[in-house]
Protein backbone atom coordinates (compact mmCIF):
# COMPACT_ATOMS: atom_id res chain seq x y z
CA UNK A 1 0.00 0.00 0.00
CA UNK A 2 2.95 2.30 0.87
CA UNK A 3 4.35 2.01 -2.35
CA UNK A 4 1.52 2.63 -4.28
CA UNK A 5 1.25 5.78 -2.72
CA UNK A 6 4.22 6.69 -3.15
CA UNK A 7 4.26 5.84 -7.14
CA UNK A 8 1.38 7.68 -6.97
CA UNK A 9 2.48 11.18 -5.33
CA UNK A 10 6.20 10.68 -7.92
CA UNK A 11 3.96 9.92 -10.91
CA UNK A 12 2.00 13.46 -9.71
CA UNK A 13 4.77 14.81 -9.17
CA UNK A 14 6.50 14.19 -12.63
CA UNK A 15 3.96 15.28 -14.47
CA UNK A 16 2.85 18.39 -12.34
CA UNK A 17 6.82 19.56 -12.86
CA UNK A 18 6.59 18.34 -16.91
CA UNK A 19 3.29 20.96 -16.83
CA UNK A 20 4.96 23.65 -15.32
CA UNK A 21 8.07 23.20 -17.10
CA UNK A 22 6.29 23.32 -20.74
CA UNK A 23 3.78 26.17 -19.66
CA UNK A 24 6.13 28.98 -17.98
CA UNK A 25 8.58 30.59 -20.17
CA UNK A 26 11.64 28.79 -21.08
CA UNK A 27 14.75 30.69 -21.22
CA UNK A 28 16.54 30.70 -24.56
CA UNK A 29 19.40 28.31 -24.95
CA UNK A 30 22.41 30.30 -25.69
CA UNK A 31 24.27 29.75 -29.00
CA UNK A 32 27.58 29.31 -27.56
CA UNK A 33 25.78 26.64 -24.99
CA UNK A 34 26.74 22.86 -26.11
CA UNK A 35 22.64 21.81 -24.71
CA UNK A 36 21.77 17.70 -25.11
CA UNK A 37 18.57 18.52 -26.12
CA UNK A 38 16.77 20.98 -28.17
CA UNK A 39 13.68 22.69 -27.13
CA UNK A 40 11.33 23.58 -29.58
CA UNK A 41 11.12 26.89 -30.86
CA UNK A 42 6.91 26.73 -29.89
CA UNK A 43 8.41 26.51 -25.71
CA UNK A 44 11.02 28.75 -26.40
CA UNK A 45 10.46 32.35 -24.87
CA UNK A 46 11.02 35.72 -25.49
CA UNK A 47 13.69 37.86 -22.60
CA UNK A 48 11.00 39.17 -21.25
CA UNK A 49 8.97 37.14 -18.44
CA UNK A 50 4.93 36.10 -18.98
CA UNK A 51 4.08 34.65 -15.67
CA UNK A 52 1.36 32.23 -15.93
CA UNK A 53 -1.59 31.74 -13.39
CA UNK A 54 -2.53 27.82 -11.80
CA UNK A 55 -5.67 26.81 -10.07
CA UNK A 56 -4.89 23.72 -8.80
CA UNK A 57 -8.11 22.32 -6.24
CA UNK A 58 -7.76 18.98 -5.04
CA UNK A 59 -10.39 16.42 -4.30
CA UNK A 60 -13.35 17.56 -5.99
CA UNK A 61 -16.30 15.31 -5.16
CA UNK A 62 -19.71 15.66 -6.74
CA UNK A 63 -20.85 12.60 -5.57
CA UNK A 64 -22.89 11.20 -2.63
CA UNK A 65 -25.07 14.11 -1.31
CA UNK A 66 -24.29 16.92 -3.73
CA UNK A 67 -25.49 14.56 -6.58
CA UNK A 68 -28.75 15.07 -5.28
CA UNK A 69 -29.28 18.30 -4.85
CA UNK A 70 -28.37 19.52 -8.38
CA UNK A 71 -31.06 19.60 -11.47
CA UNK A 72 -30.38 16.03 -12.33
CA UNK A 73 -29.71 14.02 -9.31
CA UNK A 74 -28.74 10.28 -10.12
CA UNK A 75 -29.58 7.16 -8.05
CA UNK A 76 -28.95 7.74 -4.79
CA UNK A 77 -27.53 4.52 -3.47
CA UNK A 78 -24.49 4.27 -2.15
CA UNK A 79 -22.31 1.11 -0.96
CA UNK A 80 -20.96 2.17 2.25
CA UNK A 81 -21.31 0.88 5.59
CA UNK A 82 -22.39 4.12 7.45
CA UNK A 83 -24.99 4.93 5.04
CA UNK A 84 -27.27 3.42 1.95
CA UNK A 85 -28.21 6.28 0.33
CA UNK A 86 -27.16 9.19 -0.57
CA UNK A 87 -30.32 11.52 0.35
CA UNK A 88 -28.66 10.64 4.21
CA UNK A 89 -25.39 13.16 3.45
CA UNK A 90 -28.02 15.58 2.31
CA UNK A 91 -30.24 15.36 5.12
CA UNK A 92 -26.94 15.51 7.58
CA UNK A 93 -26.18 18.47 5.80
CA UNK A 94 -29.02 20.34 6.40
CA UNK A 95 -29.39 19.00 10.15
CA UNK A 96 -26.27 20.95 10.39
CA UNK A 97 -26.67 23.89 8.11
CA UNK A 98 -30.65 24.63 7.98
CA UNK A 99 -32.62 23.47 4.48
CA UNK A 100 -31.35 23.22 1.37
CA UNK A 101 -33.62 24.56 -1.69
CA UNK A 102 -33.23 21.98 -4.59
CA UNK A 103 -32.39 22.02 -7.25
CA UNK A 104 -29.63 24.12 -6.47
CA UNK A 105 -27.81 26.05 -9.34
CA UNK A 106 -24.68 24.79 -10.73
CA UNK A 107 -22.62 27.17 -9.06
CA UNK A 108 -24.29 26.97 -5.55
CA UNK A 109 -21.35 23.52 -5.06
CA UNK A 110 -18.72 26.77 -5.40
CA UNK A 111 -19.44 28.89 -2.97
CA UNK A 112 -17.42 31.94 -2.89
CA UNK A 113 -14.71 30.83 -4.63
CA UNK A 114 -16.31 31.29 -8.26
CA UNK A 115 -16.15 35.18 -7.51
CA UNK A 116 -12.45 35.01 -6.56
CA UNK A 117 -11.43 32.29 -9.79
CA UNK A 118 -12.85 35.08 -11.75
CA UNK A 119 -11.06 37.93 -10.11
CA UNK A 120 -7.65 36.07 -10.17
CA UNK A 121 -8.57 34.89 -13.45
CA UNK A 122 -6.33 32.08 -13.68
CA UNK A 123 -4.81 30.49 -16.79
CA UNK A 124 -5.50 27.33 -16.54
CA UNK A 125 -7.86 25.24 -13.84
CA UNK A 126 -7.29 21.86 -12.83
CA UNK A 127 -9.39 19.91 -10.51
CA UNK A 128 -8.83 16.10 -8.60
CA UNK A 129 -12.43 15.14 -9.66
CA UNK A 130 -12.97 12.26 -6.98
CA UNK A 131 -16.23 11.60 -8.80
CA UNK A 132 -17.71 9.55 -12.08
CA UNK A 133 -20.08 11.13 -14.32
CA UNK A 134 -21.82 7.95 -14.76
CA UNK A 135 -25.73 6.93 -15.20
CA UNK A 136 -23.95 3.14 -15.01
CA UNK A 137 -25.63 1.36 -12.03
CA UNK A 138 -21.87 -0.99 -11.93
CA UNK A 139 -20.34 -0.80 -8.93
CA UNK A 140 -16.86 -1.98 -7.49
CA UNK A 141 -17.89 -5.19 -5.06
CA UNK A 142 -16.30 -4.73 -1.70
CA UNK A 143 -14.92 -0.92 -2.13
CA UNK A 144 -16.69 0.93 0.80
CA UNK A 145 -16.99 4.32 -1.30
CA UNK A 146 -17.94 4.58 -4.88
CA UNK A 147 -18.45 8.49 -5.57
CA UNK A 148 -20.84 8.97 -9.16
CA UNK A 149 -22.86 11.73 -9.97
CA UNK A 150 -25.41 12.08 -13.05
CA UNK A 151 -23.72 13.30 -16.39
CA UNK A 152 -25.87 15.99 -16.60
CA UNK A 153 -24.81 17.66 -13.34
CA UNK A 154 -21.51 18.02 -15.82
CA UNK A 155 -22.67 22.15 -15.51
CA UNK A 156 -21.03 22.46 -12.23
CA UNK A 157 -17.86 22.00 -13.72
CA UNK A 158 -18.58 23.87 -16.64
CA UNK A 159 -19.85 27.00 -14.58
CA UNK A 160 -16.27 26.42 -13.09
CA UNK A 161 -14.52 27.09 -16.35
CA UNK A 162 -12.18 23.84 -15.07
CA UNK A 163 -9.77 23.49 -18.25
CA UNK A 164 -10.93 20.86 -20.35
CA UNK A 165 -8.76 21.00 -23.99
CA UNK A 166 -8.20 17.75 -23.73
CA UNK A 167 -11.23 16.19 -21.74
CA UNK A 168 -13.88 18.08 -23.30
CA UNK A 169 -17.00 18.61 -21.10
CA UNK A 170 -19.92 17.88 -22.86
């Protein structure tokens, strides 16, 4: 188990530091440098500096409760020993935090933070989405959490703007 999380955290790693390497500016090789490689004149940069601007959020989850409270809640049952379906997190949720008028809007998963994403105005956005977009019923026998949400709920990413070139959200 310990290694797998480490080859996982060095695989994240890697390619985190490949990202950042290939989108901040990289500095020209000199001509009278001897370099091993060459960098492609695309990644190659200008003298003068264009910082870029990450949001990296971990851990997004869309599943259990907040499945259900958006325009297109899925099935809410859930495989977990605590609770069966999902409609529980939601009621826990409001035991704790007063109703909860549903549907809510795409954004209402967001909070704040959509006012601030567009203030900073990031270049890129990159979410951990912990969560399927699945109307598949298939489970994984024996794994105590299996987070899913309905396709259609795919607008709370959207409303997000989370970067999605090559994972387009449709």
């Amino acid at each position: 188990m310990k290694s797998k999380l480490l080859f996982n955290r060095l695989t994240g790693f890697f390619f985190l530091s490949l990202f950042v390497w290939l989108a901040c500016d990289v500095k020209e090789i000199r001509e009278d440098q001897d370099s091993s490689f060459d960098i492609p004149k695309t990644v190659q940069s200008s003298k003068t500096s264009n910082p870029i601007t990450l949001f990296l959020y971990g851990d997004v989850m869309t599943g259990r409760g907040i499945d259900q409270v958006l325009p297109h809640p899925g099935d809410p049952i859930i495989y977990e020993s605590y609770l069966q379906s999902a409609i529980g997190y939601v009621e826990l949720a409001e035991m704790v935090n007063g109703p909860i008028q549903k549907p809510v809007d795409f954004s209402y998963i967001w909070g704040d933070s959509l006012e601030e994403l567009e203030r900073v105005a990031p270049d890129l956005r990159i979410i951990n989405l912990e969560t399927s977009a699945t109307k598949s019923d298939d489970y994984w026998k024996g794994k105590g959490i299996n987070y899913r949400m309905h396709p259609e709920n795919i607008g709370c990413l959207k409303i997000a703007k989370i970067d999605s070139r090559n994972y387009p959200l449709t």
